[in-house]
Structures are given as C-alpha cells and as structure tokens.
PDB file of N, CA and C in Angstrom:
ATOM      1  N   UNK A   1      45.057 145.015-159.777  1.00  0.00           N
ATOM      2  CA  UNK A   1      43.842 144.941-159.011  1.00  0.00           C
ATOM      3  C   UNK A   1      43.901 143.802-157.992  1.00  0.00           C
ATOM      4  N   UNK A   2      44.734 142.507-158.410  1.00  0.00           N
ATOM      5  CA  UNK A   2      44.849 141.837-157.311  1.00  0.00           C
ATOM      6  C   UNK A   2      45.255 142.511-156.590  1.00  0.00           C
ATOM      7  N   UNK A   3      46.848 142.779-156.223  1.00  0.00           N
ATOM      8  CA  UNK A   3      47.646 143.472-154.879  1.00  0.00           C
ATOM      9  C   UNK A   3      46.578 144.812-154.352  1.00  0.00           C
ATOM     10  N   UNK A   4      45.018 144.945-154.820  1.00  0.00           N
ATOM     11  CA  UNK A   4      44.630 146.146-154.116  1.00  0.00           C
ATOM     12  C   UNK A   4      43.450 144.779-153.423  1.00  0.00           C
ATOM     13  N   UNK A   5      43.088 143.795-153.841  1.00  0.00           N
ATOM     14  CA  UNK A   5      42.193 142.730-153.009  1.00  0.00           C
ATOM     15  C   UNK A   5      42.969 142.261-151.973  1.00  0.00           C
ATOM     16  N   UNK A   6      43.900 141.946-152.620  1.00  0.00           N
ATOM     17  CA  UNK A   6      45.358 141.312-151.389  1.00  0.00           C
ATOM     18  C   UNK A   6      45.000 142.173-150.171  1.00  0.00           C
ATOM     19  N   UNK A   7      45.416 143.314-150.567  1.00  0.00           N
ATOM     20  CA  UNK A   7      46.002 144.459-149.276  1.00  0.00           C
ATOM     21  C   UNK A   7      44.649 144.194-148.406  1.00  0.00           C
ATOM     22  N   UNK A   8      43.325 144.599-149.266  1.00  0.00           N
ATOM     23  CA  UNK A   8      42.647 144.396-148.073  1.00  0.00           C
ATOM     24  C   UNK A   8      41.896 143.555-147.590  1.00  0.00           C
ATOM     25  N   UNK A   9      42.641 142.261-147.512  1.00  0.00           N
ATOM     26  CA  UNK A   9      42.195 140.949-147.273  1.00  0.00           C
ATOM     27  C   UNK A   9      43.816 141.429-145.755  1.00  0.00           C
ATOM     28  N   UNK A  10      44.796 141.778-146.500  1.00  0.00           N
ATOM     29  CA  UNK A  10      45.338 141.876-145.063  1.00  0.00           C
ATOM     30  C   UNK A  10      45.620 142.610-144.100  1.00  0.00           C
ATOM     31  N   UNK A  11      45.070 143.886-144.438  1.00  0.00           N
ATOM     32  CA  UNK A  11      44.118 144.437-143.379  1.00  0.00           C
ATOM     33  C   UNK A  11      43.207 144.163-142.464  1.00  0.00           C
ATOM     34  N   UNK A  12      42.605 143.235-143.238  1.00  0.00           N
ATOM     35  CA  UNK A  12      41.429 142.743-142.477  1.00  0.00           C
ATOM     36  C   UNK A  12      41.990 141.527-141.300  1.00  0.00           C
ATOM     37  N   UNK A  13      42.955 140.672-141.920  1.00  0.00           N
ATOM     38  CA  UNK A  13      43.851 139.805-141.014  1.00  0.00           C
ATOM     39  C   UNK A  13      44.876 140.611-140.054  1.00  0.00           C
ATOM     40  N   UNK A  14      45.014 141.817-140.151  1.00  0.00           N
ATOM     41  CA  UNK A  14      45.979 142.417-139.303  1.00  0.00           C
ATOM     42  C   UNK A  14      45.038 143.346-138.154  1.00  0.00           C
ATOM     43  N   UNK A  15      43.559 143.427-138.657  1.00  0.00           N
ATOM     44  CA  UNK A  15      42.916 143.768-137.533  1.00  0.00           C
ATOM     45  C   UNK A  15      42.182 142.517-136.573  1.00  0.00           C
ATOM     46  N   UNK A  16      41.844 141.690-137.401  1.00  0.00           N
ATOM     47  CA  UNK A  16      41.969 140.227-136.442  1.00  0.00           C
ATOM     48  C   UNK A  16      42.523 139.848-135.536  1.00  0.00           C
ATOM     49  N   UNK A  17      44.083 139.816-136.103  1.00  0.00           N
ATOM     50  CA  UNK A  17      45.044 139.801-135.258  1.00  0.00           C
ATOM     51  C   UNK A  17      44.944 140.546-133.828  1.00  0.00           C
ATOM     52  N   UNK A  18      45.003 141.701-134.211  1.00  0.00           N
ATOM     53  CA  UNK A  18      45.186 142.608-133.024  1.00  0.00           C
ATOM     54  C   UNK A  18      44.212 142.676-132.043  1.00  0.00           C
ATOM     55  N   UNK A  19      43.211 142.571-132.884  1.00  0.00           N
ATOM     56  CA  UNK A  19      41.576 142.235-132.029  1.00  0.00           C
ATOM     57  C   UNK A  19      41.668 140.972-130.869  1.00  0.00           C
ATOM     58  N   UNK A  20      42.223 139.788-131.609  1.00  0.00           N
ATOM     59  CA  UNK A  20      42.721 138.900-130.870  1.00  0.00           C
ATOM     60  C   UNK A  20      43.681 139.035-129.751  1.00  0.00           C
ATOM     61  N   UNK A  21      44.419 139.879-129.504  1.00  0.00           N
ATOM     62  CA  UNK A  21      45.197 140.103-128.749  1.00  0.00           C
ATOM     63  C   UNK A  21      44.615 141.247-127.522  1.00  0.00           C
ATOM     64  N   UNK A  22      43.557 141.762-127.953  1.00  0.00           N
ATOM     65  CA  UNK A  22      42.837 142.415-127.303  1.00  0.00           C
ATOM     66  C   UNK A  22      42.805 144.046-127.628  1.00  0.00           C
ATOM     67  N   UNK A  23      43.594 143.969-128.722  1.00  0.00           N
ATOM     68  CA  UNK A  23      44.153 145.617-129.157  1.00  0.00           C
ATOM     69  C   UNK A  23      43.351 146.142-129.726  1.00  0.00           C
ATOM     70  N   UNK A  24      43.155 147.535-129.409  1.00  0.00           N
ATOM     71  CA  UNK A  24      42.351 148.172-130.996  1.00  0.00           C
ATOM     72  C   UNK A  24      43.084 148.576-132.240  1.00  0.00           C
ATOM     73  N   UNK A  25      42.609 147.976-133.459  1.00  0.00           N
ATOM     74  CA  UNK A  25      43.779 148.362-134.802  1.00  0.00           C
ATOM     75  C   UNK A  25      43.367 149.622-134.668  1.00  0.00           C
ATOM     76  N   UNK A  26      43.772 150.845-134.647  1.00  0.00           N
ATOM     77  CA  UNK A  26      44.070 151.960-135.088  1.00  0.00           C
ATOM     78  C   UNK A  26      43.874 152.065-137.025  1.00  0.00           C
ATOM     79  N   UNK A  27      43.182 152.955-136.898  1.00  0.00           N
ATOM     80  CA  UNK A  27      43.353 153.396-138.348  1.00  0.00           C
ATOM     81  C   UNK A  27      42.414 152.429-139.692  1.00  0.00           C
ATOM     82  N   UNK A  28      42.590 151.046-139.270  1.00  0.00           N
ATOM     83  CA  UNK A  28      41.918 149.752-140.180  1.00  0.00           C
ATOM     84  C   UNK A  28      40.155 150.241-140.259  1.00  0.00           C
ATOM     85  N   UNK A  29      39.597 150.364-139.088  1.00  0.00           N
ATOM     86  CA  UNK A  29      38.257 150.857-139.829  1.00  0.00           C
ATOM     87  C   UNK A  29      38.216 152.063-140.990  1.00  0.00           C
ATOM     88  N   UNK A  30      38.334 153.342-140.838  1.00  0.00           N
ATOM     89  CA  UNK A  30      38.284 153.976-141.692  1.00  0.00           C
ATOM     90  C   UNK A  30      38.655 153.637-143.338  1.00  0.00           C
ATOM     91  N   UNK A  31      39.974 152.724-143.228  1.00  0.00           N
ATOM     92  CA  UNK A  31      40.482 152.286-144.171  1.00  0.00           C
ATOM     93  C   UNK A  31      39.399 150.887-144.960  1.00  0.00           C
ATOM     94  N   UNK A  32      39.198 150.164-144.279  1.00  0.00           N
ATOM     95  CA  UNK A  32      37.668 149.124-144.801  1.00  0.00           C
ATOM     96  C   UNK A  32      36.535 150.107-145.476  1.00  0.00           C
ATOM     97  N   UNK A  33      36.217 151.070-144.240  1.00  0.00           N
ATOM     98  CA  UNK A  33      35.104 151.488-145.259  1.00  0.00           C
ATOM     99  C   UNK A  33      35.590 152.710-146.089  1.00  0.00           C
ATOM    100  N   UNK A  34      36.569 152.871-146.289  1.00  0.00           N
ATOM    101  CA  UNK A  34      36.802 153.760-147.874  1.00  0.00           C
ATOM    102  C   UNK A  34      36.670 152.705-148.937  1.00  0.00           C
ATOM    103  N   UNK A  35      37.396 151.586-148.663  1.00  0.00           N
ATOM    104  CA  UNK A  35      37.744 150.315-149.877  1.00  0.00           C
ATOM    105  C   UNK A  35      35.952 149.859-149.878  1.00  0.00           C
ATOM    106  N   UNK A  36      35.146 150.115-149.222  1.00  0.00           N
ATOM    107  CA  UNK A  36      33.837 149.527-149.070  1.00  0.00           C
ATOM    108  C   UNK A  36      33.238 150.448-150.738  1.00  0.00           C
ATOM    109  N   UNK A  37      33.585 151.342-150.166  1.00  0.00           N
ATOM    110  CA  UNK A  37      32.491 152.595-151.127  1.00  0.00           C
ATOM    111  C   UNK A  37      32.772 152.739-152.186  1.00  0.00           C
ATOM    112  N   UNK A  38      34.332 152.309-152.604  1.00  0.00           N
ATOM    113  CA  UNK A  38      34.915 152.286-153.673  1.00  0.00           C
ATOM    114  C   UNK A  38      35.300 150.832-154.293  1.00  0.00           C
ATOM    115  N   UNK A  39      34.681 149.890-153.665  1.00  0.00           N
ATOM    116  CA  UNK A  39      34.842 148.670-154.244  1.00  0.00           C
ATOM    117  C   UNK A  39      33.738 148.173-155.430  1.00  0.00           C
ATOM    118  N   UNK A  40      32.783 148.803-155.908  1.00  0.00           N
ATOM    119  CA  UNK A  40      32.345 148.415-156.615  1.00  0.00           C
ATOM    120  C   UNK A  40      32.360 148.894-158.316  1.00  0.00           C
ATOM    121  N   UNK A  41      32.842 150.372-158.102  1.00  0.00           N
ATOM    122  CA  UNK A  41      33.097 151.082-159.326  1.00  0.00           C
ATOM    123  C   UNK A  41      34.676 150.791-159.743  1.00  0.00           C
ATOM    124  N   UNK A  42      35.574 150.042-158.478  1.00  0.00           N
ATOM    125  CA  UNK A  42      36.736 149.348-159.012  1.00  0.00           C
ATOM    126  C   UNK A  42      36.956 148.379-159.673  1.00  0.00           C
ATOM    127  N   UNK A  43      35.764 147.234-159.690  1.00  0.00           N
ATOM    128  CA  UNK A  43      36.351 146.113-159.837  1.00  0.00           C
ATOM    129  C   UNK A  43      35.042 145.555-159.790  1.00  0.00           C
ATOM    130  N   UNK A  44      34.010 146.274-160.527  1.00  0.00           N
ATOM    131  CA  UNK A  44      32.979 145.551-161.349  1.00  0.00           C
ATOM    132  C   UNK A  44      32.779 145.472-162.723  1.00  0.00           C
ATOM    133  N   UNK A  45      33.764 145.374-163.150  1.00  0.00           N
ATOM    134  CA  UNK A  45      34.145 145.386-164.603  1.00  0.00           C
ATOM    135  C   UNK A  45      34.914 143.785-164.562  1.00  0.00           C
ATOM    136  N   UNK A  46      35.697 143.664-163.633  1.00  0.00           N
ATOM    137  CA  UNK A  46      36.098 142.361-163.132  1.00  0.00           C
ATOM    138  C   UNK A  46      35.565 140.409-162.704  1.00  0.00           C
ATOM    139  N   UNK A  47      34.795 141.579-161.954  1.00  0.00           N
ATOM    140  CA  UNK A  47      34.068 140.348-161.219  1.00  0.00           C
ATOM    141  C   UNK A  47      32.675 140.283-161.373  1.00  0.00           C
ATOM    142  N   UNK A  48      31.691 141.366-162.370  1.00  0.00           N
ATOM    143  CA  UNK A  48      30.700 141.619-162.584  1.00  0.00           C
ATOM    144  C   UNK A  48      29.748 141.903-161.570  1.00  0.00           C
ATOM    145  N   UNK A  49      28.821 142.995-161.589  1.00  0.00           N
ATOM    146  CA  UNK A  49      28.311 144.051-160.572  1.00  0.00           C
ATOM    147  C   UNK A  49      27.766 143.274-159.354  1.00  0.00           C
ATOM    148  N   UNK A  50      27.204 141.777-159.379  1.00  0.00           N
ATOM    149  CA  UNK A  50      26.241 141.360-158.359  1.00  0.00           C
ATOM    150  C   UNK A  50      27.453 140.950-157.103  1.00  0.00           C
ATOM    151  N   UNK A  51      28.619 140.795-158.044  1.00  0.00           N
ATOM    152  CA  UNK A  51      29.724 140.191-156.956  1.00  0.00           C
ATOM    153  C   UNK A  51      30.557 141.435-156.425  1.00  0.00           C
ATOM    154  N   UNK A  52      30.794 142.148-156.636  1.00  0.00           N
ATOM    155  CA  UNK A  52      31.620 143.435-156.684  1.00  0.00           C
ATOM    156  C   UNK A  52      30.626 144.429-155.167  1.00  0.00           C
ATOM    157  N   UNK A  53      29.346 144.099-155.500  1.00  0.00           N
ATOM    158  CA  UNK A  53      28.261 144.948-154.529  1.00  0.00           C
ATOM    159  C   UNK A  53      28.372 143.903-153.602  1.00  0.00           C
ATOM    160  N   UNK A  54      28.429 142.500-153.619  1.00  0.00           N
ATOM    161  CA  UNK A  54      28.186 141.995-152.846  1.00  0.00           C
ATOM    162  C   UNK A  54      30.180 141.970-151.675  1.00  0.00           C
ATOM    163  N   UNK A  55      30.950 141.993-152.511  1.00  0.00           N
ATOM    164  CA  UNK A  55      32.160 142.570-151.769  1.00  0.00           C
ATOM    165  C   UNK A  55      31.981 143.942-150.472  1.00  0.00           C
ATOM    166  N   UNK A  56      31.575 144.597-151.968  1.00  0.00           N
ATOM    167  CA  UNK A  56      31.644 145.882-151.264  1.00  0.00           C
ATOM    168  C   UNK A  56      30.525 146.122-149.731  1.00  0.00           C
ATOM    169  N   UNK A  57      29.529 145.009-149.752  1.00  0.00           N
ATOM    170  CA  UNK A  57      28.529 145.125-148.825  1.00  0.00           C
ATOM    171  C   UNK A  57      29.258 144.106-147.404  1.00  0.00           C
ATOM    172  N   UNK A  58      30.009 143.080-147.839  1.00  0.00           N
ATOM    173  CA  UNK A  58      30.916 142.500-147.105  1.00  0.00           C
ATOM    174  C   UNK A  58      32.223 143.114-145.935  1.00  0.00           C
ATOM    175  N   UNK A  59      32.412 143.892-146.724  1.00  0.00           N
ATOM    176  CA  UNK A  59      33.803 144.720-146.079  1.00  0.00           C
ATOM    177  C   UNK A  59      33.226 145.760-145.202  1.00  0.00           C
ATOM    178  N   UNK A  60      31.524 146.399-145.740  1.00  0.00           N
ATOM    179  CA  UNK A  60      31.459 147.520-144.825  1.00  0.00           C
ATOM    180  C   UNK A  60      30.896 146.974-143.710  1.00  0.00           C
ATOM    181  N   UNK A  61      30.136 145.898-143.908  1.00  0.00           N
ATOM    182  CA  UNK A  61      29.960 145.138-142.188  1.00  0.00           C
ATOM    183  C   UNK A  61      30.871 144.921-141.695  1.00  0.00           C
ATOM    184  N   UNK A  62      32.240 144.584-141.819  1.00  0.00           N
ATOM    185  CA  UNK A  62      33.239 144.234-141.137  1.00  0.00           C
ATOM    186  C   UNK A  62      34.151 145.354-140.551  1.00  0.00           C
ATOM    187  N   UNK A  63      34.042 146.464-141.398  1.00  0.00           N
ATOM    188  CA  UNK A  63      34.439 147.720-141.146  1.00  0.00           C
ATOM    189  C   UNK A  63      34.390 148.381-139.762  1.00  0.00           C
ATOM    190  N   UNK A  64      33.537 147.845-139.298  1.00  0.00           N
ATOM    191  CA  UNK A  64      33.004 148.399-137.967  1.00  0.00           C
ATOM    192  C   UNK A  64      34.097 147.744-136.623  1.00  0.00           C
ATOM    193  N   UNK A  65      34.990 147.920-136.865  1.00  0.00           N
ATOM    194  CA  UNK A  65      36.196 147.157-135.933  1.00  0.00           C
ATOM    195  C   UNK A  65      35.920 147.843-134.434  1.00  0.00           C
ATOM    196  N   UNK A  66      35.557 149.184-133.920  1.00  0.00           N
ATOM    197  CA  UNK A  66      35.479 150.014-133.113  1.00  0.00           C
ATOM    198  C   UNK A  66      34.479 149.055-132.227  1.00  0.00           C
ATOM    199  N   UNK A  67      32.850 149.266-133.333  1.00  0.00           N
ATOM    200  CA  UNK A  67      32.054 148.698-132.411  1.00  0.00           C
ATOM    201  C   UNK A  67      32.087 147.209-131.688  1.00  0.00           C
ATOM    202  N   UNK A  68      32.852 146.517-132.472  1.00  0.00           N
ATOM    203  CA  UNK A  68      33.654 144.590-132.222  1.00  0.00           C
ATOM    204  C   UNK A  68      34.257 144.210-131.555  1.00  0.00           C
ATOM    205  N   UNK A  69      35.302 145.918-131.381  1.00  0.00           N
ATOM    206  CA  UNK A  69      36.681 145.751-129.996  1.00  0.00           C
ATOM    207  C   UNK A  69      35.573 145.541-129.056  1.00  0.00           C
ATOM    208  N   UNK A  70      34.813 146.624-128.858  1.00  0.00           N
ATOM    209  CA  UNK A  70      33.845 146.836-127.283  1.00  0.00           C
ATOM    210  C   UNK A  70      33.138 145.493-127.446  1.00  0.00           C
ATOM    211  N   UNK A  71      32.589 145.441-128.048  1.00  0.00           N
ATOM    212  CA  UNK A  71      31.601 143.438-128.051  1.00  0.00           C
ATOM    213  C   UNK A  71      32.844 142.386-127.103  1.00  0.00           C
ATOM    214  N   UNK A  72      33.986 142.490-127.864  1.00  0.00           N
ATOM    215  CA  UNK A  72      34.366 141.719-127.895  1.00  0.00           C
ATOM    216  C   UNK A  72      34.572 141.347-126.153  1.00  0.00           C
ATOM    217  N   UNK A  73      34.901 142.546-125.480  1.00  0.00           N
ATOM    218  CA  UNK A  73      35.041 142.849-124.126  1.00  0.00           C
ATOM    219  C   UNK A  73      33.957 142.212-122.859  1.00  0.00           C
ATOM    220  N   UNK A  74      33.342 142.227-123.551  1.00  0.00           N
ATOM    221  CA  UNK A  74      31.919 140.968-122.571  1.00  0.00           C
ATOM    222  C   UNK A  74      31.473 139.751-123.370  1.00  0.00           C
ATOM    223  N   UNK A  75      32.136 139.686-124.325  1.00  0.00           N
ATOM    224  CA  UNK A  75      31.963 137.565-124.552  1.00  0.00           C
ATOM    225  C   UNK A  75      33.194 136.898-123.752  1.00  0.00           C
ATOM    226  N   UNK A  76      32.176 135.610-124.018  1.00  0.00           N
ATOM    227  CA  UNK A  76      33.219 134.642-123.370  1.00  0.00           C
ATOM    228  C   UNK A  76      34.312 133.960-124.645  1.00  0.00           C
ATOM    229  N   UNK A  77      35.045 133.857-124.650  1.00  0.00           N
ATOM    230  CA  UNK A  77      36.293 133.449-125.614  1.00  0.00           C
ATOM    231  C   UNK A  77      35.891 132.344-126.918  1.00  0.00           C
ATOM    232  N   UNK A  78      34.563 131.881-126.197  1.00  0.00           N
ATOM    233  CA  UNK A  78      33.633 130.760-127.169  1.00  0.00           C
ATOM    234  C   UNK A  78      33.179 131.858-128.171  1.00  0.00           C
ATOM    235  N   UNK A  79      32.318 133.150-127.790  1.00  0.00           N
ATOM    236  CA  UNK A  79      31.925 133.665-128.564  1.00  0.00           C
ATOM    237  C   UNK A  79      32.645 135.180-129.166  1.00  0.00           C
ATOM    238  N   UNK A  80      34.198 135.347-129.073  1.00  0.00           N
ATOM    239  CA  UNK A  80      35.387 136.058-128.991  1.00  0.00           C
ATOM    240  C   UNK A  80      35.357 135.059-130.524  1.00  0.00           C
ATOM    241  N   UNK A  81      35.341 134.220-130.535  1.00  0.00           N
ATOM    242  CA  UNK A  81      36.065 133.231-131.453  1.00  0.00           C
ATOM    243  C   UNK A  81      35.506 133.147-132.505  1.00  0.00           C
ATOM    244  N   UNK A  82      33.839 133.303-132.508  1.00  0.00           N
ATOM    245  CA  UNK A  82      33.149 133.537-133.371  1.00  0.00           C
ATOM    246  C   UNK A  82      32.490 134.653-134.405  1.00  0.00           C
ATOM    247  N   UNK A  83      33.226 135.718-133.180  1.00  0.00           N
ATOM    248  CA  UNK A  83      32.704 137.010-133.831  1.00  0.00           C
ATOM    249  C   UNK A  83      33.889 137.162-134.667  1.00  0.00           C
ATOM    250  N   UNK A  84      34.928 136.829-134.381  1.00  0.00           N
ATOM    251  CA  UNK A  84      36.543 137.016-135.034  1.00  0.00           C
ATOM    252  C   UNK A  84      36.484 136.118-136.054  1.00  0.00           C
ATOM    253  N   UNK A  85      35.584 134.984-136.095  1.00  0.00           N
ATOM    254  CA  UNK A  85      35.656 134.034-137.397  1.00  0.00           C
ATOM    255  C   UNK A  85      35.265 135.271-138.844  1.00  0.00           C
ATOM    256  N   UNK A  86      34.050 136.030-138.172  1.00  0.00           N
ATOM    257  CA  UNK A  86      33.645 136.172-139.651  1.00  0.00           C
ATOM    258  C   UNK A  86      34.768 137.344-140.466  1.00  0.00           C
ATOM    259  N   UNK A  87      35.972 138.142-139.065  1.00  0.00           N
ATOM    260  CA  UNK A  87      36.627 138.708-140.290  1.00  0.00           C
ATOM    261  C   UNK A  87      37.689 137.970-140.938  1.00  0.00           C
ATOM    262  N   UNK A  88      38.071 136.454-140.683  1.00  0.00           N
ATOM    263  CA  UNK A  88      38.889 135.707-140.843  1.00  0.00           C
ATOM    264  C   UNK A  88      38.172 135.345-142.025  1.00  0.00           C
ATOM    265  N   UNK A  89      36.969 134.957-142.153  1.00  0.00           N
ATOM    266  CA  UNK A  89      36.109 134.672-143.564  1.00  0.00           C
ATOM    267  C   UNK A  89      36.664 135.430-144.438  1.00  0.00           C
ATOM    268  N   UNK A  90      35.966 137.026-144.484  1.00  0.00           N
ATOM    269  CA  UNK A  90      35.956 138.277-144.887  1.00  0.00           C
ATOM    270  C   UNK A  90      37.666 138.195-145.789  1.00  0.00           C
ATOM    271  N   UNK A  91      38.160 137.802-144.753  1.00  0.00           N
ATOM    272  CA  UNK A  91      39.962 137.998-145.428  1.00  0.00           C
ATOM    273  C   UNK A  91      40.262 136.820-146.398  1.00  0.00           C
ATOM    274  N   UNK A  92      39.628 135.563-146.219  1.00  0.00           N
ATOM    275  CA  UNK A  92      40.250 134.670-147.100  1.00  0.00           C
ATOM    276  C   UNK A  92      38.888 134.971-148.581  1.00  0.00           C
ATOM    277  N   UNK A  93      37.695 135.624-148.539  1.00  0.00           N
ATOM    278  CA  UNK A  93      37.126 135.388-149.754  1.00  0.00           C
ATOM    279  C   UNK A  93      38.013 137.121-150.403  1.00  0.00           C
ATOM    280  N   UNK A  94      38.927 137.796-149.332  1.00  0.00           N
ATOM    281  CA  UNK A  94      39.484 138.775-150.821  1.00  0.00           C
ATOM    282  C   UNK A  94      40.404 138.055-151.305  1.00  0.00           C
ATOM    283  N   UNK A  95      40.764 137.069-150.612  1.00  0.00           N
ATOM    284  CA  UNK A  95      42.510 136.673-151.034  1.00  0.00           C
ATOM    285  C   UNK A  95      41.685 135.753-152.305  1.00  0.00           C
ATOM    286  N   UNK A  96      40.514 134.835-152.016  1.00  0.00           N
ATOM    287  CA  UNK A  96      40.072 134.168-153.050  1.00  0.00           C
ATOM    288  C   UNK A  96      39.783 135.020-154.258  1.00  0.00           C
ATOM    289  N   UNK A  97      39.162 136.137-154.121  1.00  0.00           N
ATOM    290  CA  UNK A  97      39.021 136.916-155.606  1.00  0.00           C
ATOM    291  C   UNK A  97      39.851 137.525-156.047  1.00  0.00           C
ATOM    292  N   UNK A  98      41.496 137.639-155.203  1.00  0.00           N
ATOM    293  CA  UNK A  98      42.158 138.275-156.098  1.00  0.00           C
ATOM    294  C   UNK A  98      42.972 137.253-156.284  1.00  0.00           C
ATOM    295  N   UNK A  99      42.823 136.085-156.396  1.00  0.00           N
ATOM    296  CA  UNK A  99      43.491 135.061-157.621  1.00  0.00           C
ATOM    297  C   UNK A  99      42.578 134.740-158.569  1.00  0.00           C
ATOM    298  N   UNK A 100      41.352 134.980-158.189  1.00  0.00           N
ATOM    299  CA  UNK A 100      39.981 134.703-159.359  1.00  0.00           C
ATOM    300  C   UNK A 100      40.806 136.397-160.169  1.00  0.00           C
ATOM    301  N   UNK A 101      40.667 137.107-159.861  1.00  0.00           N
ATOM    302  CA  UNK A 101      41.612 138.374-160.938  1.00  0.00           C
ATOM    303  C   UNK A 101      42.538 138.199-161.111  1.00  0.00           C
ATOM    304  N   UNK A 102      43.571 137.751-160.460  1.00  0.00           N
ATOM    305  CA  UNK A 102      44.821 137.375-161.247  1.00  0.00           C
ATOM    306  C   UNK A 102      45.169 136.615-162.370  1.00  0.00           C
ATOM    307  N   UNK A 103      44.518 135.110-162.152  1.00  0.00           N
ATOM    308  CA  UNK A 103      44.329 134.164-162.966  1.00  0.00           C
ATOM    309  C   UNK A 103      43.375 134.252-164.171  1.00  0.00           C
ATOM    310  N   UNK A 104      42.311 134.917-163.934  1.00  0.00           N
ATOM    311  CA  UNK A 104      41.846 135.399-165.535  1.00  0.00           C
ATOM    312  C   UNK A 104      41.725 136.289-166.320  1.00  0.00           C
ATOM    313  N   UNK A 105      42.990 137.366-165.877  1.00  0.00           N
ATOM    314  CA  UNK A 105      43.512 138.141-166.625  1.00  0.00           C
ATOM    315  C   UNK A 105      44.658 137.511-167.994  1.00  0.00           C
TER     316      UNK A 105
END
C-alpha cells in the first residue's frame, strides 16, 4: 500500500513538473481522479476513515490538471508558483503517509 501512495505522490510531482515547464501531463488527470474515488475504501482500514476521506478529497482537487494548465497561462510567475505549490504539497503529504504505512506495519 505504500508503493500505491508513493506512485501517486509521483504522479502528482511528474505533473508539476511538466506544468512547470509549461506542458500539459497527458493522461495524469484521469489517473488522480480514479486514485481519488478509490482512495478511501483502500486504505481506510490504514489510516482510519477521517484521514483516508480527507486524502481522497485532496487528490480530487488537484486532479483537475486540465483546468490549472489554462490558469496557469494568464498568471504572472508569482502566482504560477503558487498555484503549483499546492500540488507540490499534495505530493509530499502522500509520500508522508506512505511511510506513516510503511513504518507501522
């Protein structure tokens, strides 16, 4: 169950990335919000239901990579930087819960 938090903690850093570069990730939204809908009946046995919903409510706001590319296209690089912070967040609290699952298994 970690390496399935992992993955999409780096997903989420590999659409950052690309976002940053000005690219659209291909394919990464759809993929967020499947892991969205299915993140709570995965891995609320884990992390117990209030945290697991609150994941799963995390990833599907971020999911929206499509509508973020176009945002991103009329800020100024001040606020490019900020909208890109929160999936940089988004990626380090999966990487944080899947050592909180690794480690207390």
């Amino acid at each position: 169950m970690a390496g399935f938090l992992d993955s999409i903690a780096e997903n989420i850093k590999g659409a950052s990335a690309e976002l940053k570069l000005g690219n659209y990730p291909h394919g990464t939204s759809q993929i967020l919000l499947s892991h969205s809908q299915q993140m709570e009946a995965a891995i609320c046995d884990l992390v117990g239901k209030q945290e697991a919903t609150a994941l799963a409510a995390q990833l599907e706001e971020v999911h929206q990579i499509e509508r973020l590319h176009g945002e991103l296209g009329a800020q100024t690089p001040p606020e490019k930087e900020r909208s890109l912070h929160v999936l940089d967040q988004t990626a380090g609290l999966f990487h944080a819960t899947a050592d909180f699952v690794r480690f207390s298994l």
